[in-house]
C-alpha atoms as a PDB file:
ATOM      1  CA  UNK A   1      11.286  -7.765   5.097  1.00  0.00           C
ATOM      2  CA  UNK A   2      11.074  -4.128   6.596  1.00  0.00           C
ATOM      3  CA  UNK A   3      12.991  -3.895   9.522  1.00  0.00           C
ATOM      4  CA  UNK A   4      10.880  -1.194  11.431  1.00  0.00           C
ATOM      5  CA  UNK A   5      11.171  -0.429  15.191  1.00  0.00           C
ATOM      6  CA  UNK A   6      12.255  -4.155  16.003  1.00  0.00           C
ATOM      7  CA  UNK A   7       9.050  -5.398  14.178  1.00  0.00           C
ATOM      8  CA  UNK A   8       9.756  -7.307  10.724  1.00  0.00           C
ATOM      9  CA  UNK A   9       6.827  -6.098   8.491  1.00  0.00           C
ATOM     10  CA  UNK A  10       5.648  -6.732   5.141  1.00  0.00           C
ATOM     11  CA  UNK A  11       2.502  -5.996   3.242  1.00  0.00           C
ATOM     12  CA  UNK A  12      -0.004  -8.728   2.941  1.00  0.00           C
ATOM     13  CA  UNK A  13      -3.083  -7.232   0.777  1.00  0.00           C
ATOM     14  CA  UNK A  14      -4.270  -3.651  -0.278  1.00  0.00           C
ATOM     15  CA  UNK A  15      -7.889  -2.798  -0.191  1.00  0.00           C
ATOM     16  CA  UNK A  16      -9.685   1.003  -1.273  1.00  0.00           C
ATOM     17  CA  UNK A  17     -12.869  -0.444   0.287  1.00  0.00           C
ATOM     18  CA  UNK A  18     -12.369   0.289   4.002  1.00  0.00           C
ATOM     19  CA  UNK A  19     -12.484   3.555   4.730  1.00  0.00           C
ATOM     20  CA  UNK A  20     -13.522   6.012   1.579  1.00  0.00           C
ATOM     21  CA  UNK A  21     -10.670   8.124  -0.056  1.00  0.00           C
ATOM     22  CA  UNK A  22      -8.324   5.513   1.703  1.00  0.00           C
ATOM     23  CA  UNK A  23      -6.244   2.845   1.010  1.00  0.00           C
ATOM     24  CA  UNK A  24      -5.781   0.115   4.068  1.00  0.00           C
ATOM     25  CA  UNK A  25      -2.558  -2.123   4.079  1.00  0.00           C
ATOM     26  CA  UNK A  26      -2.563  -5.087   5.787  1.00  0.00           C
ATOM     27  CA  UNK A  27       0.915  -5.671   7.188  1.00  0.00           C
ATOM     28  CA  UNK A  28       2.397  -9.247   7.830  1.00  0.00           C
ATOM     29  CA  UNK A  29       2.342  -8.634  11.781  1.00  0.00           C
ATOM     30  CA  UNK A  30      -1.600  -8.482  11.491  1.00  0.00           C
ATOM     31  CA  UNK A  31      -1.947  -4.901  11.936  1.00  0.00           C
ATOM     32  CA  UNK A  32      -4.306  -2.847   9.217  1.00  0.00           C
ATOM     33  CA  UNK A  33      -2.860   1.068   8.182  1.00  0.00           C
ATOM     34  CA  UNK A  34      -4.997   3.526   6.430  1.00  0.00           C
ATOM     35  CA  UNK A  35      -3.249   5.973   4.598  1.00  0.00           C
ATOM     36  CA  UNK A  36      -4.921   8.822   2.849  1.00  0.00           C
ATOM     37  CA  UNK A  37      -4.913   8.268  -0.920  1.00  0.00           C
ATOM     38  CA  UNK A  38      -3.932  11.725  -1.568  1.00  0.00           C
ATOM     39  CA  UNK A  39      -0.671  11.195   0.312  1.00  0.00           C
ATOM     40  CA  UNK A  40       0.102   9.030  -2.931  1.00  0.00           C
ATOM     41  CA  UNK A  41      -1.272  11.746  -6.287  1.00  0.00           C
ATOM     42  CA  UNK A  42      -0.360   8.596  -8.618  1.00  0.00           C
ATOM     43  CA  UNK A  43      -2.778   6.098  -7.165  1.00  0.00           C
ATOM     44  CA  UNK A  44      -5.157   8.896  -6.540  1.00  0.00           C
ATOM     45  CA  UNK A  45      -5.913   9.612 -10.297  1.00  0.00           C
ATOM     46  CA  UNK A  46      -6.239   5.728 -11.079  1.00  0.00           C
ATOM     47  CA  UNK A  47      -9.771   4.323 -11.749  1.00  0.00           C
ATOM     48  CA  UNK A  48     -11.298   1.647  -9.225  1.00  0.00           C
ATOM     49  CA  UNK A  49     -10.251  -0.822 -11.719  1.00  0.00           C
ATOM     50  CA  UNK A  50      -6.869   0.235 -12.535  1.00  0.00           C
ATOM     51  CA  UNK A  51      -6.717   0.417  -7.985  1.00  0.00           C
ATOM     52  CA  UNK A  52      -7.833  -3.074  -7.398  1.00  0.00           C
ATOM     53  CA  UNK A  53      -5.438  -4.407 -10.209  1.00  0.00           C
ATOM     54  CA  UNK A  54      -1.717  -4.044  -8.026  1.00  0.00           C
ATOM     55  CA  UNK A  55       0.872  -6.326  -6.775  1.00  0.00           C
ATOM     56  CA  UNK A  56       2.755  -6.525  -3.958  1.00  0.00           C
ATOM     57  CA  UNK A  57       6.858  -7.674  -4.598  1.00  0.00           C
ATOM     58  CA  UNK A  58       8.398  -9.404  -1.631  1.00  0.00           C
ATOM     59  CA  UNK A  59       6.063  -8.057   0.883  1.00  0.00           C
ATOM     60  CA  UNK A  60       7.897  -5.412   1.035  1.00  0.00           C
ATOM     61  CA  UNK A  61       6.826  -3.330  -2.368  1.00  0.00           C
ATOM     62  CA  UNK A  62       3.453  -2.513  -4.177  1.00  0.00           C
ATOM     63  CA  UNK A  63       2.872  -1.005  -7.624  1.00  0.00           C
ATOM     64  CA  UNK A  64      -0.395  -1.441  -9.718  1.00  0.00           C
ATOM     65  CA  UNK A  65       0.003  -2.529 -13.532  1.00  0.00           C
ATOM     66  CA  UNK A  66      -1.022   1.366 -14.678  1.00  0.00           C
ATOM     67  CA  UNK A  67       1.921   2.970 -13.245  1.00  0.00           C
ATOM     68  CA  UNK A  68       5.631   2.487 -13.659  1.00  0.00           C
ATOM     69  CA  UNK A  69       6.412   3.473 -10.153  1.00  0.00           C
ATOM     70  CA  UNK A  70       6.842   1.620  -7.325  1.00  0.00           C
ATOM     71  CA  UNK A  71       5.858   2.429  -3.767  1.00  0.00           C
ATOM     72  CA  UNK A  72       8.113   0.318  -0.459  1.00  0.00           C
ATOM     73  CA  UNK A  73       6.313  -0.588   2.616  1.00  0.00           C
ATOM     74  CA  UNK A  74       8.313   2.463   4.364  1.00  0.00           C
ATOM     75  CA  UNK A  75       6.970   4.900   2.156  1.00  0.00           C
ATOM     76  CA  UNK A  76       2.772   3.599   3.847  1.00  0.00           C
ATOM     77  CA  UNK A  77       4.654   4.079   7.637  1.00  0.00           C
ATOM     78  CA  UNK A  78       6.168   7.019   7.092  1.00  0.00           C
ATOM     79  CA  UNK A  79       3.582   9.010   5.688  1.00  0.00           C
END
């Protein structure tokens, strides 16, 4: 797990349906983060259906089944 200001973290679920034109991660610790699509270009050119079908490595990684890339935990809290 992410070692992040003397919190372990990890990413539980990912959902576009909070908060429009963002993504919210729900972290391990219980917390919720919304992060701007357009801080990832990638995701942001996906269709809803290619969005809602990702997975999350470890709970500490996330990458959806259209793209090759893959995104860290770090890369949602530094943003």
């Amino acid at each position: 797990m992410c070692k992040y200001k003397d919190t372990t973290l990890g990413i539980k679920k990912i959902d576009f349906n909070v908060k429009r034109g963002h993504m919210a991660f729900f972290l391990t610790d219980g917390r919720i983060v919304l992060v701007p699509v357009s801080m990832f270009p990638d995701v942001k050119r996906l269709t809803k259906a290619q969005r809602e079908d990702y997975m999350i490595m470890d709970d500490q990684y996330f990458s959806f089944d259209a793209l090759s890339r893959i995104y860290s935990v770090k890369d949602v809290l530094h943003y």
